[in-house]
N, C-alpha and C. Protein backbone atom coordinates (compact mmCIF):
# COMPACT_ATOMS: atom_id res chain seq x y z
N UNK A 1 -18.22 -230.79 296.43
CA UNK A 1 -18.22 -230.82 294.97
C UNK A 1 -19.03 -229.66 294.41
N UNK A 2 -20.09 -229.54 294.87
CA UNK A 2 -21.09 -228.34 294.14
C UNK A 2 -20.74 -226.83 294.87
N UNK A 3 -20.15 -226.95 295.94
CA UNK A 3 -19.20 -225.47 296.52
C UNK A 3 -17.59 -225.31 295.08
N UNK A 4 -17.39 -226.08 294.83
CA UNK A 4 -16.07 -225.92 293.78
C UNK A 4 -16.62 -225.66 292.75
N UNK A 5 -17.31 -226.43 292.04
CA UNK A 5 -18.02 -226.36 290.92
C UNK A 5 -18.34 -224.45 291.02
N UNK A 6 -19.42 -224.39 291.95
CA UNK A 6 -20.07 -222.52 291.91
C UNK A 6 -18.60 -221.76 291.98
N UNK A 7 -17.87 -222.09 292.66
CA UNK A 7 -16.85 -221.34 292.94
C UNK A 7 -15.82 -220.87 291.28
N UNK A 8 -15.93 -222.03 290.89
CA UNK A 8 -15.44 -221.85 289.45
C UNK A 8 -15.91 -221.52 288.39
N UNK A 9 -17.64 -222.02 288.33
CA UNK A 9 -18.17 -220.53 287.73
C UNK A 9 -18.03 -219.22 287.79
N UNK A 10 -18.46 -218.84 289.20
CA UNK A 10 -17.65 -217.51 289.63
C UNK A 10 -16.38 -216.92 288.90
N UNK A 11 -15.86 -217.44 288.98
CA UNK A 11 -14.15 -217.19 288.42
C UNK A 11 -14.33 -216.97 287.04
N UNK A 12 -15.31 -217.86 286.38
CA UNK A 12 -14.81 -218.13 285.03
C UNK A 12 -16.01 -216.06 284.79
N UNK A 13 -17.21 -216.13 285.28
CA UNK A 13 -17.98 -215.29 284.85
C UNK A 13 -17.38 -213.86 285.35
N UNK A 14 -16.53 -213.86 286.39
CA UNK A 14 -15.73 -212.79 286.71
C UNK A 14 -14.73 -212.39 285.84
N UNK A 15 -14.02 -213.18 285.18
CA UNK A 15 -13.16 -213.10 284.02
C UNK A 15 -13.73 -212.55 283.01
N UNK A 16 -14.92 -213.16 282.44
CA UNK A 16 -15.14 -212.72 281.12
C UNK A 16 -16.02 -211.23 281.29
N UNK A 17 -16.63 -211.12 282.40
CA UNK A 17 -17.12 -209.81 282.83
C UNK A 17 -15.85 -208.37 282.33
N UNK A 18 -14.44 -208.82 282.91
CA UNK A 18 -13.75 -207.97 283.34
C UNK A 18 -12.92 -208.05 282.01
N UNK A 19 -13.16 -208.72 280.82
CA UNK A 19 -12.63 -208.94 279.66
C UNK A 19 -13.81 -208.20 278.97
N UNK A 20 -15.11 -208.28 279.30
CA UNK A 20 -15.86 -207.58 278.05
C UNK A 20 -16.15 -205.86 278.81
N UNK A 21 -15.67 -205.60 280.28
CA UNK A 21 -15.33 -204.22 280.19
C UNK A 21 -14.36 -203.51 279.87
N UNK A 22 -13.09 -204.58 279.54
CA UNK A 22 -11.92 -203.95 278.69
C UNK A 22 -11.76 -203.33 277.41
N UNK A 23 -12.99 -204.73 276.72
CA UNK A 23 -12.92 -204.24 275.32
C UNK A 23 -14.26 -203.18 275.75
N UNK A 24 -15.19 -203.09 275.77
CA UNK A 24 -15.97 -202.02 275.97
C UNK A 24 -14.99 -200.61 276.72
N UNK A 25 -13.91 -200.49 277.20
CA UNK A 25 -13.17 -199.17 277.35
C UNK A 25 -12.42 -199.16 276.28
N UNK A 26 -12.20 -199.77 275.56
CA UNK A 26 -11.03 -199.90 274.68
C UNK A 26 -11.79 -199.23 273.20
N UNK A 27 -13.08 -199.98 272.98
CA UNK A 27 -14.04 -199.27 272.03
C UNK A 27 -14.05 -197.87 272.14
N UNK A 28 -14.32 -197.85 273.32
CA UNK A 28 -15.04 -196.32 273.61
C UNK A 28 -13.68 -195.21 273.64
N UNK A 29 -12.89 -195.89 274.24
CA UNK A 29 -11.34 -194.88 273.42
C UNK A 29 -11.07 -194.54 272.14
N UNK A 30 -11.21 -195.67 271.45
CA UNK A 30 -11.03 -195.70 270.10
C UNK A 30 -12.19 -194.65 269.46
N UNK A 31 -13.44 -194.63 269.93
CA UNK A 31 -14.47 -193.66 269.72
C UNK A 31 -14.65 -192.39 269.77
N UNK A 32 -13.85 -192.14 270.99
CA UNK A 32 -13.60 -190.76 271.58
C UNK A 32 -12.36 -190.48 270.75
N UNK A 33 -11.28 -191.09 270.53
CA UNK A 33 -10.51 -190.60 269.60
C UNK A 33 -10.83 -189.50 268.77
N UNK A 34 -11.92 -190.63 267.67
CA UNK A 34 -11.99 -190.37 266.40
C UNK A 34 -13.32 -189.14 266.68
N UNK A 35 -14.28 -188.83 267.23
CA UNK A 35 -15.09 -187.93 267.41
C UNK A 35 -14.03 -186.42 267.67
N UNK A 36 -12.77 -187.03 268.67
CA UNK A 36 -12.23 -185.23 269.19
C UNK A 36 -11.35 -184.89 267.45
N UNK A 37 -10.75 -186.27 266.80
CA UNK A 37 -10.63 -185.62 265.21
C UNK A 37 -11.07 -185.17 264.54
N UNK A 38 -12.61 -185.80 264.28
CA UNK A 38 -13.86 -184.85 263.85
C UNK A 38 -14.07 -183.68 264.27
N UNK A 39 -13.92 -183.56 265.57
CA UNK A 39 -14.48 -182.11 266.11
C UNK A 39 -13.26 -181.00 265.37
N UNK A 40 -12.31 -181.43 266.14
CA UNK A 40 -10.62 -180.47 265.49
C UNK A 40 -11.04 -180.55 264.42
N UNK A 41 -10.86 -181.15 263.50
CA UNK A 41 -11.28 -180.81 261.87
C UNK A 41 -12.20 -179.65 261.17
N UNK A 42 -13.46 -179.99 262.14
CA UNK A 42 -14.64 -178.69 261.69
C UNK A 42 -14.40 -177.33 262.35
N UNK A 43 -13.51 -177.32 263.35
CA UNK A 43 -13.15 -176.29 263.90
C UNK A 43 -12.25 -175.61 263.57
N UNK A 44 -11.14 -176.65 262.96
CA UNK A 44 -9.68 -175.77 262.26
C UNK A 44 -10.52 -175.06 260.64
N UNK A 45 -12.06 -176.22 260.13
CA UNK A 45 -12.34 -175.74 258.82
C UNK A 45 -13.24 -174.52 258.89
N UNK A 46 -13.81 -174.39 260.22
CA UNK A 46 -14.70 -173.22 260.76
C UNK A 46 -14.12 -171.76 260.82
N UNK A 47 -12.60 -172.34 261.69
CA UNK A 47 -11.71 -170.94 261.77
C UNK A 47 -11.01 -170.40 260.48
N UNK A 48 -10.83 -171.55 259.28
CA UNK A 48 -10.24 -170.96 258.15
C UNK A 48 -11.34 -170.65 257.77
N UNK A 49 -12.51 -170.73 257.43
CA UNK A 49 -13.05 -169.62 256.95
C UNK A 49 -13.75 -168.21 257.07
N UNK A 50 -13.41 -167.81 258.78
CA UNK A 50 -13.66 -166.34 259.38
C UNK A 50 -12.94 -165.46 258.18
């Protein structure tokens, strides 16, 4: 009983581990996105004004 029980903790804390490094890559995409737009932006506004 208490070998099933741990065993299914396991499972359950392995899951949500591998669910909150999804959304934590998924953030950080969404982040990196929007920073390389920012960057292109000051750079296309940098080169129009040489």
């Amino acid at each position: 009983m208490l070998k099933k029980s741990s065993n299914a903790i396991s499972q359950i804390t392995r899951r949500d581990v591998n669910n909150y490094l999804n959304r934590l890559s998924q953030q950080h995409y969404r982040e990196s996105q929007y920073v390389q737009k920012v960057l292109s932006g000051l750079i296309i506004e940098f080169l129009g004004d040489c």
